[in-house]
C-alpha atoms as a PDB file:
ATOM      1  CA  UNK A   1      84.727  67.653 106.666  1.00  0.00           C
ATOM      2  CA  UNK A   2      81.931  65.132 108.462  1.00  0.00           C
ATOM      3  CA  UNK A   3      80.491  68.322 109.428  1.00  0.00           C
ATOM      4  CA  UNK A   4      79.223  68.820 105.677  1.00  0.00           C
ATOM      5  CA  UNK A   5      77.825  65.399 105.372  1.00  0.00           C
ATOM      6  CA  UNK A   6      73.833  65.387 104.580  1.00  0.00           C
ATOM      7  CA  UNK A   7      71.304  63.597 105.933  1.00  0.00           C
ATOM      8  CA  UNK A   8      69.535  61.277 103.323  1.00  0.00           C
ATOM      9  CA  UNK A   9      66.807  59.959 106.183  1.00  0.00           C
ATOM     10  CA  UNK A  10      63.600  62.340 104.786  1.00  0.00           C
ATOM     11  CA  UNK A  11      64.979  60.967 101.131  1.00  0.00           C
ATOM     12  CA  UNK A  12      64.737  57.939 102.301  1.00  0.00           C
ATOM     13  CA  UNK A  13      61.640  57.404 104.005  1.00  0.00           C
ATOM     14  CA  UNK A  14      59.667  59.057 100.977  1.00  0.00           C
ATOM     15  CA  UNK A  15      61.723  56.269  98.819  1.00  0.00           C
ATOM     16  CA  UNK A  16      60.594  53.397 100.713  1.00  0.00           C
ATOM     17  CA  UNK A  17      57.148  54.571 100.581  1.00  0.00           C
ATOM     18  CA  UNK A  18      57.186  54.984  97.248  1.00  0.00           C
ATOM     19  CA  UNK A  19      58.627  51.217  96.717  1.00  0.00           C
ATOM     20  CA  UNK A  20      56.178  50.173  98.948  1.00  0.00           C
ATOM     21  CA  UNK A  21      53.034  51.644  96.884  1.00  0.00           C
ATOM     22  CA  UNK A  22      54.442  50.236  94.022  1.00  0.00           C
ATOM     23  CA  UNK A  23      54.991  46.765  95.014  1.00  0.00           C
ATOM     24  CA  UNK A  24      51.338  47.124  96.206  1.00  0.00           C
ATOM     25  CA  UNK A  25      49.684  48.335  93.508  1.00  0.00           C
ATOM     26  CA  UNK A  26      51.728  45.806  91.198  1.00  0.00           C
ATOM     27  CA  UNK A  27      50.338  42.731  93.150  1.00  0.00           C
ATOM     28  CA  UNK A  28      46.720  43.815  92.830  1.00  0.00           C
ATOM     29  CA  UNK A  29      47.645  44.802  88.940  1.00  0.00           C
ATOM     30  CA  UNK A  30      49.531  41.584  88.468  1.00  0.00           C
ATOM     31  CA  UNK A  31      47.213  38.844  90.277  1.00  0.00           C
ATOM     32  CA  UNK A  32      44.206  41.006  89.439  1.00  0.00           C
ATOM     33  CA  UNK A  33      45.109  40.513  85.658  1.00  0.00           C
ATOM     34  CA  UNK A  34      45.417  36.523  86.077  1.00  0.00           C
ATOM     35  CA  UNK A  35      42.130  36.614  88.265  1.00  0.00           C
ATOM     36  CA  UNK A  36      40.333  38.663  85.860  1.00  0.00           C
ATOM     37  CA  UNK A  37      41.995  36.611  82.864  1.00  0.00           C
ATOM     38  CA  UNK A  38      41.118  32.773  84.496  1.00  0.00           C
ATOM     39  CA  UNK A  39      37.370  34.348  85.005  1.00  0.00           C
ATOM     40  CA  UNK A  40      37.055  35.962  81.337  1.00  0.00           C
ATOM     41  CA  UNK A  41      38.869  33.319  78.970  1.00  0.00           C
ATOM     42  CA  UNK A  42      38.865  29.923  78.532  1.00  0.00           C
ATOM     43  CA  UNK A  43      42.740  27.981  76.747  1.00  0.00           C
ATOM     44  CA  UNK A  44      41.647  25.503  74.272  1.00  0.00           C
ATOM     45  CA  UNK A  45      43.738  23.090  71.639  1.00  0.00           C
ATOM     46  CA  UNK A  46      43.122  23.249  68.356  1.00  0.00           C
ATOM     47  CA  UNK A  47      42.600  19.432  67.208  1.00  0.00           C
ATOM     48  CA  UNK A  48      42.396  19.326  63.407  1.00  0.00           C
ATOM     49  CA  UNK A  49      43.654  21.377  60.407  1.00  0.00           C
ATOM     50  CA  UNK A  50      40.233  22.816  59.433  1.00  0.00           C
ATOM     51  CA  UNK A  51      40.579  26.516  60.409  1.00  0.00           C
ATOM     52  CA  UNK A  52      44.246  26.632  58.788  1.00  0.00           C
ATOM     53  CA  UNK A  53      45.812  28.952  58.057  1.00  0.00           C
ATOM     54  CA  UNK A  54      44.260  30.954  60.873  1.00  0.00           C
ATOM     55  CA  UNK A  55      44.549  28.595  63.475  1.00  0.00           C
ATOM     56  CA  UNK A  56      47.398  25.531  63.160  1.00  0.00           C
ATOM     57  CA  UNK A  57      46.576  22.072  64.427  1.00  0.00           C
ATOM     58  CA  UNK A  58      47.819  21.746  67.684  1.00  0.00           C
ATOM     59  CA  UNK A  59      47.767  25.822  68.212  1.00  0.00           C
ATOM     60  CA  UNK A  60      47.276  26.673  72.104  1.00  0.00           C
ATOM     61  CA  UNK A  61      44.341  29.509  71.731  1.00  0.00           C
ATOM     62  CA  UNK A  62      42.615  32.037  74.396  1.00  0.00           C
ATOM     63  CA  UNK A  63      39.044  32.197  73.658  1.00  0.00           C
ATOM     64  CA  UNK A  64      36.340  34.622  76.082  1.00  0.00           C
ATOM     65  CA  UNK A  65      33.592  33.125  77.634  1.00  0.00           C
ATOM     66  CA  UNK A  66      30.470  34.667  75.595  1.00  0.00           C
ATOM     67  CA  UNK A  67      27.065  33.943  75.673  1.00  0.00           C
ATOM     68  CA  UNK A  68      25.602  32.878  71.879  1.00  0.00           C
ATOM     69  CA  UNK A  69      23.559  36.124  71.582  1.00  0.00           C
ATOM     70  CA  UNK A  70      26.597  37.825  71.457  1.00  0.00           C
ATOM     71  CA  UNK A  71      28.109  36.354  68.322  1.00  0.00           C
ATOM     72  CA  UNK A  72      28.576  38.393  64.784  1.00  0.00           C
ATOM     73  CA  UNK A  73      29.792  36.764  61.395  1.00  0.00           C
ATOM     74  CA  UNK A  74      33.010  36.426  61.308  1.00  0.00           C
ATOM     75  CA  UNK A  75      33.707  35.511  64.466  1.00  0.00           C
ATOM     76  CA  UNK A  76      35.921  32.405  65.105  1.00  0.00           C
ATOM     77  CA  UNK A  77      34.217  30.462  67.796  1.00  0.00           C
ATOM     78  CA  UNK A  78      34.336  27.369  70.298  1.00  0.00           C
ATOM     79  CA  UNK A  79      31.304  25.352  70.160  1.00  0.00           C
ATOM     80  CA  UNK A  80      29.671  22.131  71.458  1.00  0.00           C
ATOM     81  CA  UNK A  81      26.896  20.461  69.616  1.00  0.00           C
ATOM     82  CA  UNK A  82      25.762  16.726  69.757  1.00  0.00           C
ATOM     83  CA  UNK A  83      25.175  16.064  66.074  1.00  0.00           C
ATOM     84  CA  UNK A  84      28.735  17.215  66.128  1.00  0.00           C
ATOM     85  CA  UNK A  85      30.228  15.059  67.982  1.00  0.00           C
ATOM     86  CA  UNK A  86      29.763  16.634  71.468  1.00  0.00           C
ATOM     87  CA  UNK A  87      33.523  17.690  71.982  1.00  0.00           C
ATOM     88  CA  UNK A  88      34.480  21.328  71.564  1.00  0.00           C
ATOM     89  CA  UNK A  89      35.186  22.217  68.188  1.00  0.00           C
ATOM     90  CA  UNK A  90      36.171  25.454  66.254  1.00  0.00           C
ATOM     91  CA  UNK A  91      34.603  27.251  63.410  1.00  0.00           C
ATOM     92  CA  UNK A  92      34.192  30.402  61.586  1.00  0.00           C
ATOM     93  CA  UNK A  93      30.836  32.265  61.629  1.00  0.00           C
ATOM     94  CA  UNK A  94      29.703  32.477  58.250  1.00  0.00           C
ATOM     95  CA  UNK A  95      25.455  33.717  58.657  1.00  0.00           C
ATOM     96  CA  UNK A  96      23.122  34.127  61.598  1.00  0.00           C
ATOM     97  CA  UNK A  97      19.581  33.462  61.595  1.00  0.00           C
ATOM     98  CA  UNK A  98      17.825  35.383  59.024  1.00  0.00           C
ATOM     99  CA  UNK A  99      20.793  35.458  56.590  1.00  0.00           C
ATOM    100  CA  UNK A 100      20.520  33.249  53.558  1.00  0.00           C
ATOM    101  CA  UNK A 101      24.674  32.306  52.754  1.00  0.00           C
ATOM    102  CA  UNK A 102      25.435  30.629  49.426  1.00  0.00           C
ATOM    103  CA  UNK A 103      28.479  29.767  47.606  1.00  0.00           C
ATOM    104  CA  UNK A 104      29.619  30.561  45.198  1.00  0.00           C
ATOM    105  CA  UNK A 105      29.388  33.644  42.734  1.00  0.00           C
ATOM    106  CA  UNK A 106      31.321  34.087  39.540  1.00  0.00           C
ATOM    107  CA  UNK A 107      34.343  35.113  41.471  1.00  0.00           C
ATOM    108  CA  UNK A 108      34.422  32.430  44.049  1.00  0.00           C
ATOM    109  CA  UNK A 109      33.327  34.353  46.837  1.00  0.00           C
ATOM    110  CA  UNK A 110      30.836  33.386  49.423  1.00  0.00           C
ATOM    111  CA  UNK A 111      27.678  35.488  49.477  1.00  0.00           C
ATOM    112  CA  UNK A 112      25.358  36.538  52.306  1.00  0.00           C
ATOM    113  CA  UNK A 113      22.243  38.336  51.531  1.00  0.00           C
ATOM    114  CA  UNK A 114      23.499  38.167  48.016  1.00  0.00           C
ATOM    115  CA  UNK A 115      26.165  40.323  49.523  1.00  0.00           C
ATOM    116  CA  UNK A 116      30.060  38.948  48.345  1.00  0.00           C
ATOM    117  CA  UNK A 117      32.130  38.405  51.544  1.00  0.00           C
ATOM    118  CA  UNK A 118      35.846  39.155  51.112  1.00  0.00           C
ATOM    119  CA  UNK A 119      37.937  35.996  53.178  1.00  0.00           C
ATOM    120  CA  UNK A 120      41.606  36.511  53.149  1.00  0.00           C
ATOM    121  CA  UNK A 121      41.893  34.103  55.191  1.00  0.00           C
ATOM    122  CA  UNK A 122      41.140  31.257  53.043  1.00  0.00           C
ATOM    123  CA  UNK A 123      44.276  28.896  51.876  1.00  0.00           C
ATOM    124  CA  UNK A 124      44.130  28.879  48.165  1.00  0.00           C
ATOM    125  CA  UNK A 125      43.167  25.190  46.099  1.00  0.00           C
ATOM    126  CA  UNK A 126      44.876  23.713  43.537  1.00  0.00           C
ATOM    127  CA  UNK A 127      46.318  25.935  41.304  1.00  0.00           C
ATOM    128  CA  UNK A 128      46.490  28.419  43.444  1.00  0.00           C
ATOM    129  CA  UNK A 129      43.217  29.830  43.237  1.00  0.00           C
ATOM    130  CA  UNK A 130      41.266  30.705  46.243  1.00  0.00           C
ATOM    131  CA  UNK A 131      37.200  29.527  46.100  1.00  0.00           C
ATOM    132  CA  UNK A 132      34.761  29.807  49.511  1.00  0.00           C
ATOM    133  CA  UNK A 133      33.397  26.327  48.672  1.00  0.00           C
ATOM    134  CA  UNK A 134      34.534  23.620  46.818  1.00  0.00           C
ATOM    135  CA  UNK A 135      30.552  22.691  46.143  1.00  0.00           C
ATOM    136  CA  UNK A 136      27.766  24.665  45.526  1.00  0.00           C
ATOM    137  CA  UNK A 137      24.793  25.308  48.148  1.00  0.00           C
ATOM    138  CA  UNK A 138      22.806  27.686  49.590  1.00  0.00           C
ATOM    139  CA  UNK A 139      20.558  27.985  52.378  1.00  0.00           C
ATOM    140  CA  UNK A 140      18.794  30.173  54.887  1.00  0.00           C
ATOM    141  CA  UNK A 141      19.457  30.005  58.241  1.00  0.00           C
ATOM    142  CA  UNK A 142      16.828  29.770  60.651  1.00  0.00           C
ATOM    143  CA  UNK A 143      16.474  32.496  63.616  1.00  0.00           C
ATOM    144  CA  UNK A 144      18.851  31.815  66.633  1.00  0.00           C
ATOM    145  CA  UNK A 145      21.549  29.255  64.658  1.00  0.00           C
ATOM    146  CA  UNK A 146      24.824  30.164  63.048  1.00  0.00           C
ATOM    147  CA  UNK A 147      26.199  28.880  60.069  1.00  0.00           C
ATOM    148  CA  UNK A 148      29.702  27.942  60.623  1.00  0.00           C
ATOM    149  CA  UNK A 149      32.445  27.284  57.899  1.00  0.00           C
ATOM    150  CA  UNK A 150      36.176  25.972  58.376  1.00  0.00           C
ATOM    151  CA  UNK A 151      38.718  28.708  57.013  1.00  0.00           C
ATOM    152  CA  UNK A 152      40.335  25.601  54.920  1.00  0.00           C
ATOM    153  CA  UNK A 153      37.402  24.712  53.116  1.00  0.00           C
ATOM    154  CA  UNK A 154      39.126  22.189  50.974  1.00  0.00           C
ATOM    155  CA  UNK A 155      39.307  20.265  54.100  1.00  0.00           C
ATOM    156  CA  UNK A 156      37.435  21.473  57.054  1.00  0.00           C
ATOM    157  CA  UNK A 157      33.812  19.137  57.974  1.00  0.00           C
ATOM    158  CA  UNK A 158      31.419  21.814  58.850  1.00  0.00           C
ATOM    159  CA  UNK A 159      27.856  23.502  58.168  1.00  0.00           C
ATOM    160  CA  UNK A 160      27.978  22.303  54.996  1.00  0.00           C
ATOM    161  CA  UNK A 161      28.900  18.336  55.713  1.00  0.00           C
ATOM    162  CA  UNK A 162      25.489  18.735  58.042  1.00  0.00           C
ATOM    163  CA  UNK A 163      22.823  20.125  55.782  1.00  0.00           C
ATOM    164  CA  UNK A 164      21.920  16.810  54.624  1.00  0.00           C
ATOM    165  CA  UNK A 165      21.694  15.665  58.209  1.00  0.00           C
ATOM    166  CA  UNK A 166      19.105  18.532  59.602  1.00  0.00           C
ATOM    167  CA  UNK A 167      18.143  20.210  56.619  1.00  0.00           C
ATOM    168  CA  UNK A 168      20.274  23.711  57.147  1.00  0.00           C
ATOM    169  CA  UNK A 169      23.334  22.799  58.904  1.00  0.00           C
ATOM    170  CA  UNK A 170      23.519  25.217  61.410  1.00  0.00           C
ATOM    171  CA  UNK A 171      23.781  25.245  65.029  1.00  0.00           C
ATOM    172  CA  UNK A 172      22.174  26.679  68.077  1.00  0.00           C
ATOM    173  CA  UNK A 173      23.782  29.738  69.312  1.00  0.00           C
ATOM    174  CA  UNK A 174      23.464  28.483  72.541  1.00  0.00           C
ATOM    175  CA  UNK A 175      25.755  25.859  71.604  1.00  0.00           C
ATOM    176  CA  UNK A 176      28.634  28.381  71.266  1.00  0.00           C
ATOM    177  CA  UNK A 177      31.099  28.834  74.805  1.00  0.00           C
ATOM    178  CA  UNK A 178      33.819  31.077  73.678  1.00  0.00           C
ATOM    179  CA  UNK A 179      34.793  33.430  71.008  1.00  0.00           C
ATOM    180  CA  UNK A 180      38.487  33.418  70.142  1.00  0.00           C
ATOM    181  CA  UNK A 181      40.625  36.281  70.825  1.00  0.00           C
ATOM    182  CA  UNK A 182      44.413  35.180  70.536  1.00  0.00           C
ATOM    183  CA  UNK A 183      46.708  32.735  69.507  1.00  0.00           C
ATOM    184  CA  UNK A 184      49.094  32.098  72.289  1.00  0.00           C
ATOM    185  CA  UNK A 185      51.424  29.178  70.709  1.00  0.00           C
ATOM    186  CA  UNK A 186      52.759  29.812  67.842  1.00  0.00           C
ATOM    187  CA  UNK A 187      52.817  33.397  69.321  1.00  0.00           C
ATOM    188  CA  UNK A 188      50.519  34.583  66.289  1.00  0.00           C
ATOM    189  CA  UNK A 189      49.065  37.037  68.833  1.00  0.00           C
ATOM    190  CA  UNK A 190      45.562  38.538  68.770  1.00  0.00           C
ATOM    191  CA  UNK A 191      43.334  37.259  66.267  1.00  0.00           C
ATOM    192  CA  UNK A 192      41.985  39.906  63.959  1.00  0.00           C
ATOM    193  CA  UNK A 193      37.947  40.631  63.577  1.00  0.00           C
ATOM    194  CA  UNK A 194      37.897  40.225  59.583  1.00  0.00           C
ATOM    195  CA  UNK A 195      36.474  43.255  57.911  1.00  0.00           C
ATOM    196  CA  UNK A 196      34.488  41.181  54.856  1.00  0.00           C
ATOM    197  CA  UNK A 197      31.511  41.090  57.194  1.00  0.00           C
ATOM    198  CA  UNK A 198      31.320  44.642  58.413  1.00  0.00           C
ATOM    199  CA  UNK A 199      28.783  45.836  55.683  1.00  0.00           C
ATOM    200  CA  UNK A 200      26.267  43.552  56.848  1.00  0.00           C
ATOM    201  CA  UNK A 201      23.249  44.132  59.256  1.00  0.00           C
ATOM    202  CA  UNK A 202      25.106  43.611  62.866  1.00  0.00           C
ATOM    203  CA  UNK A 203      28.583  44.648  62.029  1.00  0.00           C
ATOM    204  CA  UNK A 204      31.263  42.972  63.138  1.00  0.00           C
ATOM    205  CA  UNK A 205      32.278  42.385  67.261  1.00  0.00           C
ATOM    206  CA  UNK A 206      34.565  44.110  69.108  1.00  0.00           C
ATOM    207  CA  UNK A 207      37.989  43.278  70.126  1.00  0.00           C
ATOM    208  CA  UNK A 208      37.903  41.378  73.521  1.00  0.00           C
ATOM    209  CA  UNK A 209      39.976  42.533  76.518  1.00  0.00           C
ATOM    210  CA  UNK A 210      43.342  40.431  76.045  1.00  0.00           C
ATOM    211  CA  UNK A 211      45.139  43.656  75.233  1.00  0.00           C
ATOM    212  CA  UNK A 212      44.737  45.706  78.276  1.00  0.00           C
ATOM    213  CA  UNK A 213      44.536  42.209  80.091  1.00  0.00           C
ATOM    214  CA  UNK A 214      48.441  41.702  79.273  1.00  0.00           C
ATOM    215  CA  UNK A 215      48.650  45.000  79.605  1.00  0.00           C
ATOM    216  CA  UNK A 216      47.916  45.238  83.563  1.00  0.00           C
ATOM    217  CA  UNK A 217      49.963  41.948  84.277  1.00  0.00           C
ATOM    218  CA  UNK A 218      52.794  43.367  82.660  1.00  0.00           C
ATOM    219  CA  UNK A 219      52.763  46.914  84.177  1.00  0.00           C
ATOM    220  CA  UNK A 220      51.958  44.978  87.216  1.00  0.00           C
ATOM    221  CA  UNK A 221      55.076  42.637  87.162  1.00  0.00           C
ATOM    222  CA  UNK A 222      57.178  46.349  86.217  1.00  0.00           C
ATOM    223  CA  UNK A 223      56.101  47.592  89.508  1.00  0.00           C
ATOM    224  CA  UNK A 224      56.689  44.849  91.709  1.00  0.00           C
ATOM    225  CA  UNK A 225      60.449  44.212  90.144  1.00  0.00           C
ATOM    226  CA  UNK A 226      61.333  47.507  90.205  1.00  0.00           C
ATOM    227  CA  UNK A 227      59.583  48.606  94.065  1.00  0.00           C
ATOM    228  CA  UNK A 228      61.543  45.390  95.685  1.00  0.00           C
ATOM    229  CA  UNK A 229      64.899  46.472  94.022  1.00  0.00           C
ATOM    230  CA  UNK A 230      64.540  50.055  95.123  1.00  0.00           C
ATOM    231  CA  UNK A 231      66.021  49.086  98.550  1.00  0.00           C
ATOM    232  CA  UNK A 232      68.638  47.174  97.408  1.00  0.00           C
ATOM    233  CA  UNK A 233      69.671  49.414  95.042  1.00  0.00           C
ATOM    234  CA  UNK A 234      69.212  52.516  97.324  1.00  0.00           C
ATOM    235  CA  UNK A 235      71.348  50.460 100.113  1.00  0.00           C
ATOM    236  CA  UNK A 236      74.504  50.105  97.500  1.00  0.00           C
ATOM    237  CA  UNK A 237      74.136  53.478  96.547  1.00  0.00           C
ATOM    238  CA  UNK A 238      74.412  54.603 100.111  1.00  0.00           C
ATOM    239  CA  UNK A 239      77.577  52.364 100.954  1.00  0.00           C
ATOM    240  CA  UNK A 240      79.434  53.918  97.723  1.00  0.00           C
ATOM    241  CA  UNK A 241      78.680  57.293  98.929  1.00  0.00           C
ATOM    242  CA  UNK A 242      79.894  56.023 102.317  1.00  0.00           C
ATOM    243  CA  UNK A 243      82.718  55.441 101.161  1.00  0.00           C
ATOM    244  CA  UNK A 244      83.576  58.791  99.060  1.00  0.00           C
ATOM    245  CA  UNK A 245      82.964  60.168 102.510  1.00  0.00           C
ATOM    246  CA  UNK A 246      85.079  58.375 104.319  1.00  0.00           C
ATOM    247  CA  UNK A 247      88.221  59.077 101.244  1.00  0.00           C
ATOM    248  CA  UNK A 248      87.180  62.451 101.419  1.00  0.00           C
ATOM    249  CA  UNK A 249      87.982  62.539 104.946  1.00  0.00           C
END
């Protein structure tokens, strides 16, 4: 009966090959993803409480490197600023330049343009009702700064704690270093573009490139595990068929 034994070598060879190209093209899918990760985004800590519930205190966050230009309401962003503080800090877009923002109307709602902004992000006051401002103000924001509001405004020290101090309380876009894109710990993922602002002049931005970031490193790590256990798994494979031979015999 050996003489009906097959040869596997041509079987094989095109299976090693084929382990091989994937083990290859999972590296450069794999590191490429870190490389191209470590060059696009920026981890940061979140330090206080003001953007809760959005963002925790303590939260471990991935924010893209953007320039300031590229910023739309709505955005949550990383910014340095002296009259700040000069540390990184993070905010919520609220107005450009141009846009006059006030607070409130009858319903509680911020206003841009005279324009109400739906937030569901805000954490609700006492008694459970949910306000954009617990004061009253309003104020135009001069060409190239942002306006930029905490998401708990009960709490949060922002553009509103500075207009006495220069008049508007906004900030240089220039001042802004990253735009945050996802929430790595607690795993609350990626961090949704809020839709309130997508009426107004400029829209909203577009999601950043996390998802089809993880996406490569994953498919990349997939590849790599499964090329290098082809040959192990092909070599026990052969040895039980080996061995069917052999009782066949």
């Amino acid at each position: 009966m050996s003489g009906n034994i097959r040869t596997q070598g041509g079987h094989g060879r095109l299976g090693s090959a084929l382990s091989g190209l994937a083990v290859a093209v999972g590296c450069v899918l794999f590191l490429g993803g870190f490389v191209w990760g470590a060059l696009l985004y920026q981890p940061y800590s979140v330090p206080t409480d003001s953007m809760t519930p959005t963002l925790d205190v303590g939260s471990k966050i991935l924010a893209q490197r953007v320039d300031g230009d590229e910023v739309r309401r709505g955005d949550v962003v990383v910014f340095t600023d002296p009259l700040w503080g000069n540390s990184p800090m993070v905010k919520r877009v609220a107005a450009v330049g141009g846009d006059t923002v006030a607070c409130c109307d009858r319903d509680g709602r911020l206003t841009v343009g005279g324009t109400p902004v739906h937030e569901p992000y805000l954490r609700p006051g006492p008694g459970g009702r949910t306000v954009a401002s617990g004061q009253e103000f309003s104020v135009t924001v001069p060409e190239g700064n942002l306006f930029l509001l905490g998401d708990d405004r009960h709490t949060s020290l922002d553009s509103r704690t500075h207009i006495e101090d220069t008049g508007q309380g906004s900030v240089p876009r220039s001042t802004v270093v990253a735009r945050v894109d996802a929430v790595v710990w607690p795993a609350k993922g990626l961090l949704d573009r809020p839709t309130g602002f997508a009426g107004l002049p400029g829209g909203i931005s577009e999601p950043g490139p996390v998802r089809p970031l993880l996406t490569a490193i994953a498919v990349g790590a997939f590849l790599v595990l499964a090329g290098g256990a082809y040959g192990p798994v092909a070599r026990f494979l052969a040895g039980r068929a080996g061995e069917r031979e052999k009782v066949g015999t």
